[in-house]
N, C-alpha and C. Protein backbone atom coordinates (compact mmCIF):
# COMPACT_ATOMS: atom_id res chain seq x y z
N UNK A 1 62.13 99.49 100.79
CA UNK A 1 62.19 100.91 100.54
C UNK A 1 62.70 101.12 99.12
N UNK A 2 62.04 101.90 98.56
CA UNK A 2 62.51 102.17 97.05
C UNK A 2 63.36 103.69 96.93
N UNK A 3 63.70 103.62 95.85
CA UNK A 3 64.92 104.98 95.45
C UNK A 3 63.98 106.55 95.53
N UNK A 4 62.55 105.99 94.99
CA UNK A 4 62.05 107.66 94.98
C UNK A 4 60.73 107.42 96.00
N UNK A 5 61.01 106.88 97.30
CA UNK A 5 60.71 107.37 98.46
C UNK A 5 61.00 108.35 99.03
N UNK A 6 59.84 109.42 99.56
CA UNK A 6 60.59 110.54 99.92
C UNK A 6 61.38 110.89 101.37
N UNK A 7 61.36 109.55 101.86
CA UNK A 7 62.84 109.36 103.22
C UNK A 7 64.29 109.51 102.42
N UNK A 8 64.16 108.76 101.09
CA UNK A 8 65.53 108.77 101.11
C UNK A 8 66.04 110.03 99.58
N UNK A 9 65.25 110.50 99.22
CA UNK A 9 65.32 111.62 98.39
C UNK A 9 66.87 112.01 98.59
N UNK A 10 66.64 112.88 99.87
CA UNK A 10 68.12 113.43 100.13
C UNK A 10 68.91 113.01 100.01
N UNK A 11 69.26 111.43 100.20
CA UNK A 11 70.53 110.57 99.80
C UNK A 11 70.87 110.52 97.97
N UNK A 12 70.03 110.03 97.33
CA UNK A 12 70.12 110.17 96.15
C UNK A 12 70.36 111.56 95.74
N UNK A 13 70.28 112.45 96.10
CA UNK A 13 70.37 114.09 95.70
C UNK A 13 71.92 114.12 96.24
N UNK A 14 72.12 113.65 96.99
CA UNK A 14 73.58 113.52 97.47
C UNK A 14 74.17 112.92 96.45
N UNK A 15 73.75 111.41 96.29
CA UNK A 15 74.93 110.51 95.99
C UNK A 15 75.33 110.89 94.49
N UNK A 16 73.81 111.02 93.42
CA UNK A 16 74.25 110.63 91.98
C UNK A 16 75.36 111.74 91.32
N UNK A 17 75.04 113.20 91.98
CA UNK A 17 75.79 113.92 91.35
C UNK A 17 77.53 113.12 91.84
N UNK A 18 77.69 112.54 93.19
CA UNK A 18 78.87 112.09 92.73
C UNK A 18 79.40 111.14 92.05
N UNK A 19 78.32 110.35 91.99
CA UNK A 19 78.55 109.04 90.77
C UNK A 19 78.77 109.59 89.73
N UNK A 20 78.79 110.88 89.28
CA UNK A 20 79.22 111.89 88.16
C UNK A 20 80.45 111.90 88.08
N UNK A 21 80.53 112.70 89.36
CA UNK A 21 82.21 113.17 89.65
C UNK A 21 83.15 112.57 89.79
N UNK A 22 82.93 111.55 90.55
CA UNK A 22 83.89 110.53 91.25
C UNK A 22 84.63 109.72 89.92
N UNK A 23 85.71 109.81 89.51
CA UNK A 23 85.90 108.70 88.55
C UNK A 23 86.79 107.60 88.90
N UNK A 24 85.50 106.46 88.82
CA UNK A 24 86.13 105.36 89.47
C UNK A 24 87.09 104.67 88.46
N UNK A 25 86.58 104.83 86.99
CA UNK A 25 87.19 103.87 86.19
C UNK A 25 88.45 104.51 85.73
N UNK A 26 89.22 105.50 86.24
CA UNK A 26 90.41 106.18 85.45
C UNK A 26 91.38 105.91 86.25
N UNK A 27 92.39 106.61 86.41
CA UNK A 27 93.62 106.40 86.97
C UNK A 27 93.83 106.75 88.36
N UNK A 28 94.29 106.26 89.46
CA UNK A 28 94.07 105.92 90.51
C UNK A 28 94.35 107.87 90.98
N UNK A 29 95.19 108.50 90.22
CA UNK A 29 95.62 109.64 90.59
C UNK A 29 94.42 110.53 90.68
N UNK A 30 93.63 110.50 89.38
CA UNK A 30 92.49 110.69 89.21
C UNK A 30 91.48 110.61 90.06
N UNK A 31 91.24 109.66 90.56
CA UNK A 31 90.15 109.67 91.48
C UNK A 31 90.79 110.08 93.25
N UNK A 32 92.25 109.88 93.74
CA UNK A 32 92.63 110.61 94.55
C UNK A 32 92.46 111.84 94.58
N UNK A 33 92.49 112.49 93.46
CA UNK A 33 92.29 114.17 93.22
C UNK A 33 91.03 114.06 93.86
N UNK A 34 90.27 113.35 92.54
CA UNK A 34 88.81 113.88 92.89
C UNK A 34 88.20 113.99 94.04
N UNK A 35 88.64 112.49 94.70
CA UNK A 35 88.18 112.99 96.45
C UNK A 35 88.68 113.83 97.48
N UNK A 36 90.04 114.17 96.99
CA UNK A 36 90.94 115.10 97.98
C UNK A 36 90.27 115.69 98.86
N UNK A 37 89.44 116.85 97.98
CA UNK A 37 88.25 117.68 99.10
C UNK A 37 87.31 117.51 99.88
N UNK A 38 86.97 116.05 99.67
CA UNK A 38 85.67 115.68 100.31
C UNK A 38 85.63 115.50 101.85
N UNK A 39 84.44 115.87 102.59
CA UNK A 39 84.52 115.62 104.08
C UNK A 39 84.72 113.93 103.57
N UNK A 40 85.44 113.67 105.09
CA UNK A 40 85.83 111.87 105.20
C UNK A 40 84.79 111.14 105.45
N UNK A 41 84.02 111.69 106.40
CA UNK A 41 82.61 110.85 106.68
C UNK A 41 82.12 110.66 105.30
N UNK A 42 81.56 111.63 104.99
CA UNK A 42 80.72 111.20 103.48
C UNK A 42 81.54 110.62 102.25
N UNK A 43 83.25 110.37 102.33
CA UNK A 43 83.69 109.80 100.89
C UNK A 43 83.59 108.63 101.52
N UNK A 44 83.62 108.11 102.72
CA UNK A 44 83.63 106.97 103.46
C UNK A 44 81.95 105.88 103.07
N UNK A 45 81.03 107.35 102.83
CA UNK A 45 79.77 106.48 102.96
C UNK A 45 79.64 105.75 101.55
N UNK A 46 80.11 107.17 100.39
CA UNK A 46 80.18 107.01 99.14
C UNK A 46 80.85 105.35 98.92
N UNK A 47 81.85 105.50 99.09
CA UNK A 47 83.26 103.80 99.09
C UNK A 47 82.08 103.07 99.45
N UNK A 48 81.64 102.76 100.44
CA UNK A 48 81.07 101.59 100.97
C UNK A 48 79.17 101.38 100.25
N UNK A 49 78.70 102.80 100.03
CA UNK A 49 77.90 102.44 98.72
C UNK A 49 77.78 101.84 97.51
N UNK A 50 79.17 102.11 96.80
CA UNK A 50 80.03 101.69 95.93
C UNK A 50 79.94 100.36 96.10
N UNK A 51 80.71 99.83 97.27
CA UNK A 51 81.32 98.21 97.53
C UNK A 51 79.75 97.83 97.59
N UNK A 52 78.64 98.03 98.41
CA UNK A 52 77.76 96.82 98.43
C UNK A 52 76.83 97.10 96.86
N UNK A 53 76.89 98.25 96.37
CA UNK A 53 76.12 97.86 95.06
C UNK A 53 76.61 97.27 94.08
N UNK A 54 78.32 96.83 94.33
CA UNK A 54 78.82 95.94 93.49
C UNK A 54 78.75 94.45 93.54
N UNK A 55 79.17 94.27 95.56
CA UNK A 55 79.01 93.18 95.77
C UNK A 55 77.48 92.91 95.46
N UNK A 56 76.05 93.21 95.84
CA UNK A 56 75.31 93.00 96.01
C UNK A 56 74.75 92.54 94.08
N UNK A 57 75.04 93.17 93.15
CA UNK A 57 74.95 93.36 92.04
C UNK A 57 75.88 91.43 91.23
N UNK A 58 76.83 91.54 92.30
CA UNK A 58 77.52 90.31 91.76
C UNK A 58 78.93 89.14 92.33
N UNK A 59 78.45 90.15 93.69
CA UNK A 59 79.46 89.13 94.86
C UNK A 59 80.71 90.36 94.97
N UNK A 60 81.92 89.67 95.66
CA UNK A 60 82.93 90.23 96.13
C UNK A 60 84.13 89.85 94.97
N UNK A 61 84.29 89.21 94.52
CA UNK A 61 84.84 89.61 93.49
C UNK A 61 84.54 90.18 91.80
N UNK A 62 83.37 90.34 91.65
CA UNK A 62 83.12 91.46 91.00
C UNK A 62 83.27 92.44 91.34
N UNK A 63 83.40 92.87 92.39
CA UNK A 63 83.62 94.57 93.50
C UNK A 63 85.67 94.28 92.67
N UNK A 64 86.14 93.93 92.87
CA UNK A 64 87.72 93.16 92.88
C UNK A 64 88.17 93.62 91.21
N UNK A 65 87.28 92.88 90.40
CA UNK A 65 87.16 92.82 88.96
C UNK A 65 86.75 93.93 88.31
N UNK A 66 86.34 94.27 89.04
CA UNK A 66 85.62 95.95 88.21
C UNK A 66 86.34 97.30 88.53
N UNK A 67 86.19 98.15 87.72
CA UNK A 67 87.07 99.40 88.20
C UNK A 67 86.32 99.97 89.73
N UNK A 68 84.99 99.78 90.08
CA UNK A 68 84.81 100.44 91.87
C UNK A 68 85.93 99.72 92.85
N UNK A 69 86.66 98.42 92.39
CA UNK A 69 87.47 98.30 93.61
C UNK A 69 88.09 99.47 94.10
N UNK A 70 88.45 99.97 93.28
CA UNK A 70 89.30 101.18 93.87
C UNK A 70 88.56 101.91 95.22
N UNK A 71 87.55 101.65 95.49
CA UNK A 71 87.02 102.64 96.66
C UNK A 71 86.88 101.70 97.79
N UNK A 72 87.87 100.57 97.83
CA UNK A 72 87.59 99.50 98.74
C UNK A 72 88.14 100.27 100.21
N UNK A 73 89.57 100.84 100.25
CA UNK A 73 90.25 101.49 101.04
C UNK A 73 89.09 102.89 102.25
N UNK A 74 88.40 103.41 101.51
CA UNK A 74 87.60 104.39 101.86
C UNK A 74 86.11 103.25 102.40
N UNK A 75 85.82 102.00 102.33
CA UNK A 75 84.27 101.81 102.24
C UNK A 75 84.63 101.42 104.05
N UNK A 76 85.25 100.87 104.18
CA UNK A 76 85.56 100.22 106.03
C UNK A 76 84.51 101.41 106.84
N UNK A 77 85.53 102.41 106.68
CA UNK A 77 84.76 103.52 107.65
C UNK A 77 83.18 103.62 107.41
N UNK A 78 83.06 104.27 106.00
CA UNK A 78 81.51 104.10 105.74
C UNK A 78 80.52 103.06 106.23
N UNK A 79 81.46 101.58 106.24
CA UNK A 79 80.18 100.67 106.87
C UNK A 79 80.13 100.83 107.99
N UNK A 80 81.33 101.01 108.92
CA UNK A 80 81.53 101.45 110.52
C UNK A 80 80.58 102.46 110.28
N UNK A 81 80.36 103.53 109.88
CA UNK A 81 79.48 104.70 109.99
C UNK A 81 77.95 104.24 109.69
N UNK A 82 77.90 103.33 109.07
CA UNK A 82 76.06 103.45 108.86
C UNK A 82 75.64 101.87 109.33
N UNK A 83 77.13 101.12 110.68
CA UNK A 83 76.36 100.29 111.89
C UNK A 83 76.42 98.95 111.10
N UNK A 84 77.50 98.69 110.67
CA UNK A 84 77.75 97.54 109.69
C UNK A 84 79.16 97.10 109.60
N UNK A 85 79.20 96.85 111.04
CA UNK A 85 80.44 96.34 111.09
C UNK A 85 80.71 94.92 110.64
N UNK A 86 80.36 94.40 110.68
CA UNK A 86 80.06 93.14 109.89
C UNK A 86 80.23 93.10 108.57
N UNK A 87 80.06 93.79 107.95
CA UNK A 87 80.14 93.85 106.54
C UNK A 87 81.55 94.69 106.39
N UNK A 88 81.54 95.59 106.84
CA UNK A 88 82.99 96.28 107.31
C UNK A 88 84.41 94.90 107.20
N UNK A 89 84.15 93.80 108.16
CA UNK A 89 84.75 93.42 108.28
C UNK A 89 85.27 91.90 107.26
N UNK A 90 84.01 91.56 106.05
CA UNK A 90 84.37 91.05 105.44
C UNK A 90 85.20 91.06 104.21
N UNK A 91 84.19 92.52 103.88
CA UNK A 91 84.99 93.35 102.70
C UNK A 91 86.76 93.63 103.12
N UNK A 92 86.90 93.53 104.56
CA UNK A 92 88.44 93.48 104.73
C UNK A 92 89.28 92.49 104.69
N UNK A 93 88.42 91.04 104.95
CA UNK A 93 89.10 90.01 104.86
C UNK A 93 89.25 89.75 103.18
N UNK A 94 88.13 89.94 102.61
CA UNK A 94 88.18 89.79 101.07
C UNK A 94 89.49 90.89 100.37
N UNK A 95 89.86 91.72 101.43
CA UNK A 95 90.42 92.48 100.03
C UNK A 95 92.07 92.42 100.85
N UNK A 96 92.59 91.62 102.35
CA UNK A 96 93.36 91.25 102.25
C UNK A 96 93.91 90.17 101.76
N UNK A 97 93.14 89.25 100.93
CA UNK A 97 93.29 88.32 100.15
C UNK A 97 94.12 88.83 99.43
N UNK A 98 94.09 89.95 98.52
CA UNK A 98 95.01 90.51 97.40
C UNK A 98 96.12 91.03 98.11
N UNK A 99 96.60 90.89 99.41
CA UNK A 99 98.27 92.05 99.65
C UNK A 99 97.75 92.72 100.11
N UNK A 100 98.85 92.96 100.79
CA UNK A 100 99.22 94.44 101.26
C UNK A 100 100.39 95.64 100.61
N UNK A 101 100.49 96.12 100.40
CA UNK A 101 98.99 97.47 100.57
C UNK A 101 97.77 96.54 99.36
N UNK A 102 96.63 97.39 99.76
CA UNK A 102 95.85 96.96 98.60
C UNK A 102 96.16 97.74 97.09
N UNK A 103 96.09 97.05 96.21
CA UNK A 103 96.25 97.30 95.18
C UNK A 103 94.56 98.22 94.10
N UNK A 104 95.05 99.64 94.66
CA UNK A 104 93.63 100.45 94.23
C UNK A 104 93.63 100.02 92.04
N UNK A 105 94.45 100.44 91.83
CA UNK A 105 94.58 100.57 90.10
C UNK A 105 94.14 99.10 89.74
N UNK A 106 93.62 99.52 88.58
CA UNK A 106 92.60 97.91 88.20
C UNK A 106 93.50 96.85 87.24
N UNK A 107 94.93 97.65 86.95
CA UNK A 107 95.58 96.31 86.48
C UNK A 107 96.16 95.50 87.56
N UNK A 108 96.71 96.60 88.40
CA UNK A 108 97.05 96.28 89.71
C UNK A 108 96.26 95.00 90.60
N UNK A 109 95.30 95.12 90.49
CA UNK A 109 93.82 94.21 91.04
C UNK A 109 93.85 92.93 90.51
N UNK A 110 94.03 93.44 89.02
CA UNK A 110 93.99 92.00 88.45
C UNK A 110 95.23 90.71 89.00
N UNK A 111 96.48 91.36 88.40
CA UNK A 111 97.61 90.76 88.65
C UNK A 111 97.48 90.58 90.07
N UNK A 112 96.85 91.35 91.34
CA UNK A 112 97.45 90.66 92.85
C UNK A 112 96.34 89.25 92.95
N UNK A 113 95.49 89.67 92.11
CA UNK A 113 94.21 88.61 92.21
C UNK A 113 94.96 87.03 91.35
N UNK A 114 95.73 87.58 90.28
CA UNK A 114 95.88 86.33 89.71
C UNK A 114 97.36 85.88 90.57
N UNK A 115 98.73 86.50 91.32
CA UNK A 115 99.00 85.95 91.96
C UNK A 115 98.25 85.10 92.91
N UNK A 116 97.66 84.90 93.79
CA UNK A 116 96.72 85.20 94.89
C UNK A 116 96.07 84.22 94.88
N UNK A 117 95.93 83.93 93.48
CA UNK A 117 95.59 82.47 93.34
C UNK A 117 96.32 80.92 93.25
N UNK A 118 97.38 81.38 93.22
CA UNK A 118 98.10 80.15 93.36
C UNK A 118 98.70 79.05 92.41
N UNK A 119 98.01 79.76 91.39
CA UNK A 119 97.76 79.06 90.07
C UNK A 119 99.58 79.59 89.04
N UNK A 120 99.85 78.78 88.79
CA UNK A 120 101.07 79.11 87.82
C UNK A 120 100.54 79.96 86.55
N UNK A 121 101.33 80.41 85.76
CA UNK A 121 101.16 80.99 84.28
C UNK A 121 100.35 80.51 83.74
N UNK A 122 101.13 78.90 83.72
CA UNK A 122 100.84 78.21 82.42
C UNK A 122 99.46 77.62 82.83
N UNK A 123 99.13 77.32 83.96
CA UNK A 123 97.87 77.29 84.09
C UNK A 123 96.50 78.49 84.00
N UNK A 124 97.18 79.65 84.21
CA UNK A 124 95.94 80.42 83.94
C UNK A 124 96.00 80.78 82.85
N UNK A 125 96.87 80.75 82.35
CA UNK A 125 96.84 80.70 80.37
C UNK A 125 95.67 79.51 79.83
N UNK A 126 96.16 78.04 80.03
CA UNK A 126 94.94 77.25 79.84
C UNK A 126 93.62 77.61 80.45
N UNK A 127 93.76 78.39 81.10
CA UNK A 127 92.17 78.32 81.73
C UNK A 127 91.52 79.37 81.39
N UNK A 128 92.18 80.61 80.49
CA UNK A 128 92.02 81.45 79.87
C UNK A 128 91.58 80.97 78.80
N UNK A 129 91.86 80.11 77.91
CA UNK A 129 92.16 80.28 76.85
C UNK A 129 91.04 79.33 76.33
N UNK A 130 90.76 78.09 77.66
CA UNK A 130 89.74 77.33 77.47
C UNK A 130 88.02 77.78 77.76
N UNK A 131 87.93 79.05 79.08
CA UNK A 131 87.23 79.94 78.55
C UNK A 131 86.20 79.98 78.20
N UNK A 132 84.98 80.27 78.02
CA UNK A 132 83.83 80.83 76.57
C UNK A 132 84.15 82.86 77.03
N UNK A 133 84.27 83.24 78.17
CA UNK A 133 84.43 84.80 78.52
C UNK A 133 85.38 84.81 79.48
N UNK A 134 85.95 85.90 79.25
CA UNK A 134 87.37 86.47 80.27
C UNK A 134 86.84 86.65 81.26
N UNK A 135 85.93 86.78 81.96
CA UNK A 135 85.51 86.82 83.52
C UNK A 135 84.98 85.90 83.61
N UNK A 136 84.40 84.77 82.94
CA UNK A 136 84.39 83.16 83.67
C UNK A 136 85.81 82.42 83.81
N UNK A 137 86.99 82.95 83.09
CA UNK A 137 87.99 82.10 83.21
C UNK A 137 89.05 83.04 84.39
N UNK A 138 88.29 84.31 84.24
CA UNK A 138 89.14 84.90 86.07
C UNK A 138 88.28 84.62 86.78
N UNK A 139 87.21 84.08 86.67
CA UNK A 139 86.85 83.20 88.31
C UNK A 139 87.28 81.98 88.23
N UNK A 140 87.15 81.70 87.42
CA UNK A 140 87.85 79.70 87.12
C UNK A 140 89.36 80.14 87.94
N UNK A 141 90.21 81.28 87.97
CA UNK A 141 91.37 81.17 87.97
C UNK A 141 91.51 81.38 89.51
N UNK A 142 90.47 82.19 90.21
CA UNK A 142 90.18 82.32 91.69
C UNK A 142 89.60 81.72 92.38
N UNK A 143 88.76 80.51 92.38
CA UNK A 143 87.44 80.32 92.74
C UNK A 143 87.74 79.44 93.80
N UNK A 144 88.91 78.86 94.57
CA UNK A 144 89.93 78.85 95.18
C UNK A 144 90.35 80.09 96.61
N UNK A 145 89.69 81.32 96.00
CA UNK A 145 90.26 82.01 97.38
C UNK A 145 88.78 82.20 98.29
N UNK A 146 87.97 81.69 97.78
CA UNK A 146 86.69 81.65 98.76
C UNK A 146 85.82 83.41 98.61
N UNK A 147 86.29 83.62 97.39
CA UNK A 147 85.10 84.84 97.66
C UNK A 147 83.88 84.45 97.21
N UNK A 148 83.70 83.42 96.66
CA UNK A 148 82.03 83.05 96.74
C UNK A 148 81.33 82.61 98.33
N UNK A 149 81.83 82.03 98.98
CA UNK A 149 81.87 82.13 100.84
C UNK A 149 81.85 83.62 101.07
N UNK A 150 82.59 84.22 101.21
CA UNK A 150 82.71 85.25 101.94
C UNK A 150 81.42 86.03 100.71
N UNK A 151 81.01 86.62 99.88
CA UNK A 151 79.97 86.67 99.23
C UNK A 151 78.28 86.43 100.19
N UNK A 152 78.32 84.99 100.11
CA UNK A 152 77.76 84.67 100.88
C UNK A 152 77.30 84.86 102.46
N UNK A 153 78.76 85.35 102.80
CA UNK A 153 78.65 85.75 104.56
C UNK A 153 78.07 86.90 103.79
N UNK A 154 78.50 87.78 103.04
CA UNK A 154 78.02 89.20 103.12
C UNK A 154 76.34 89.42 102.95
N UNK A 155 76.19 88.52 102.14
CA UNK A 155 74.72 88.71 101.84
C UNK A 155 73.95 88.19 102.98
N UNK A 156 74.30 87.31 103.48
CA UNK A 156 73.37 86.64 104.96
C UNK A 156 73.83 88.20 106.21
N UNK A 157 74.75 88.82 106.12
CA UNK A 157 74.07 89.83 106.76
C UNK A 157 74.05 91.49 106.52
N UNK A 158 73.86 91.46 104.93
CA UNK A 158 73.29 92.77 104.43
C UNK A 158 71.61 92.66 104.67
N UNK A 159 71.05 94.35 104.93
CA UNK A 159 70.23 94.02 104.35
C UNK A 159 69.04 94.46 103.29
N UNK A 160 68.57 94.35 102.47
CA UNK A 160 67.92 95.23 101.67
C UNK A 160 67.76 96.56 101.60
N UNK A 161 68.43 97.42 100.90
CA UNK A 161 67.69 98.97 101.02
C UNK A 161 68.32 99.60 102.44
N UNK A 162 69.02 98.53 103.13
CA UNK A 162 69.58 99.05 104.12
C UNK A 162 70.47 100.67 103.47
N UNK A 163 71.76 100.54 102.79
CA UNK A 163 72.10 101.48 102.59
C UNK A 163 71.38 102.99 102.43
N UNK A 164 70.03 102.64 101.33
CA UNK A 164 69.36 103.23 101.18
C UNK A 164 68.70 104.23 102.32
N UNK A 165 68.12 103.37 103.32
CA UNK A 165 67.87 103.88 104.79
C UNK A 165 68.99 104.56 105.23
N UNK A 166 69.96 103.64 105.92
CA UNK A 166 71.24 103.83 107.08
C UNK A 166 71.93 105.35 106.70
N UNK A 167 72.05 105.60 104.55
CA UNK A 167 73.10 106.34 104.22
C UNK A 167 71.99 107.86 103.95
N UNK A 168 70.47 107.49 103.97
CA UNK A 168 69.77 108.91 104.14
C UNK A 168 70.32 109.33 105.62
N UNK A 169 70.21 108.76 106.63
CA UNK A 169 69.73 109.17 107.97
C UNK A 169 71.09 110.08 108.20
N UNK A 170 72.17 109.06 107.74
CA UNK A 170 73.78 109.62 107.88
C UNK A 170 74.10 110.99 107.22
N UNK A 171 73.36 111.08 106.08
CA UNK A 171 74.09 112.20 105.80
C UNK A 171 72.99 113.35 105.79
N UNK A 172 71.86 113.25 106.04
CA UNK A 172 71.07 114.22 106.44
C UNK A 172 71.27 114.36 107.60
N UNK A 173 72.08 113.66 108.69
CA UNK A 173 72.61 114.48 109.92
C UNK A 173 73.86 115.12 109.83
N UNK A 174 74.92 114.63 108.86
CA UNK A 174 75.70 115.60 108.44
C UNK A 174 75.38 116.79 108.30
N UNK A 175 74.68 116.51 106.91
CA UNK A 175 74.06 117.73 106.50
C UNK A 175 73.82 119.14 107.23
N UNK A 176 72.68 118.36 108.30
CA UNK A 176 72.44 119.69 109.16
C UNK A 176 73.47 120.04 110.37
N UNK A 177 74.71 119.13 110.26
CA UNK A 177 75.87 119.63 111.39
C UNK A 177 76.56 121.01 110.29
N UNK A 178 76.47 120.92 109.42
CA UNK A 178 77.66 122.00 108.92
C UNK A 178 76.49 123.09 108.32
């Protein structure tokens, strides 16, 4: 199923204006505001749109590494809502890897990620430093907590365009409840 199929029109007419609004990459306060108002069902679907076009785009810790972690807290429900519990439930094991509470703010992310790893200072300094890019040497510094596995579980049972489908049907029945 592609994006300008006209099944899933309505979803995209939904989603992009909030990929506008929503600001994932600013300050955690920031994007609490922004969702404050939103019905829960739909910030729920939004989060978990978020999480698989990141994971899907580049695994589970790129979702981790990038400023969308922040919508990790909100995606659970959304996958529970569009019949993906399974995926629901990895994205939870992956993101209790980092602590509790989860750490939404993206310096925050970083540092529970580089505790988390196990790795001393002085070792992720060398492994920084040895390097060719700062996100090959923060996976060099994780690669240890198994989110390339769990990655893997996710993708063996996502499935294509699913969102695309699952998150038209969902919120065009919203839709016509209110």
């Amino acid at each position: 199923m592609r994006r300008d199929d006209p099944k899933i029109t309505v979803y995209y007419e939904w989603l992009d204006p909030l990929l506008k609004k929503i600001p994932l990459s600013e300050t955690v306060k920031d994007y609490l505001d922004s969702i404050s108002r939103m019905p829960r069902q739909e910030l729920a679907v939004f989060a978990a749109h978020c999480c698989d076009a990141e994971i899907c785009n580049g695994g589970l810790l790129q979702l981790f590494y990038n400023p969308t972690g922040i919508v990790v807290p909100e995606a659970y429900d959304g996958y529970m809502a569009v019949g993906k519990p399974e995926l629901a439930a990895i994205v939870q094991r992956a993101a209790n890897l980092l602590g509790e509470p989860y750490p939404r703010g993206w310096e925050e992310r970083q540092e529970a990620l580089l505790e988390s790893s196990g790795k001393s200072l002085l070792e992720v300094e060398q492994i920084a430093e040895d390097a060719e890019h700062p996100y090959l040497g923060f996976q060099k510094v994780v690669e240890e907590m198994d989110f390339d596995k769990l990655s893997n579980e996710y993708y063996q049972n996502a499935i294509r365009w699913f969102f695309d489908e699952a998150g038209a049907a969902l919120i065009s029945q919203i839709r016509t409840q209110h």
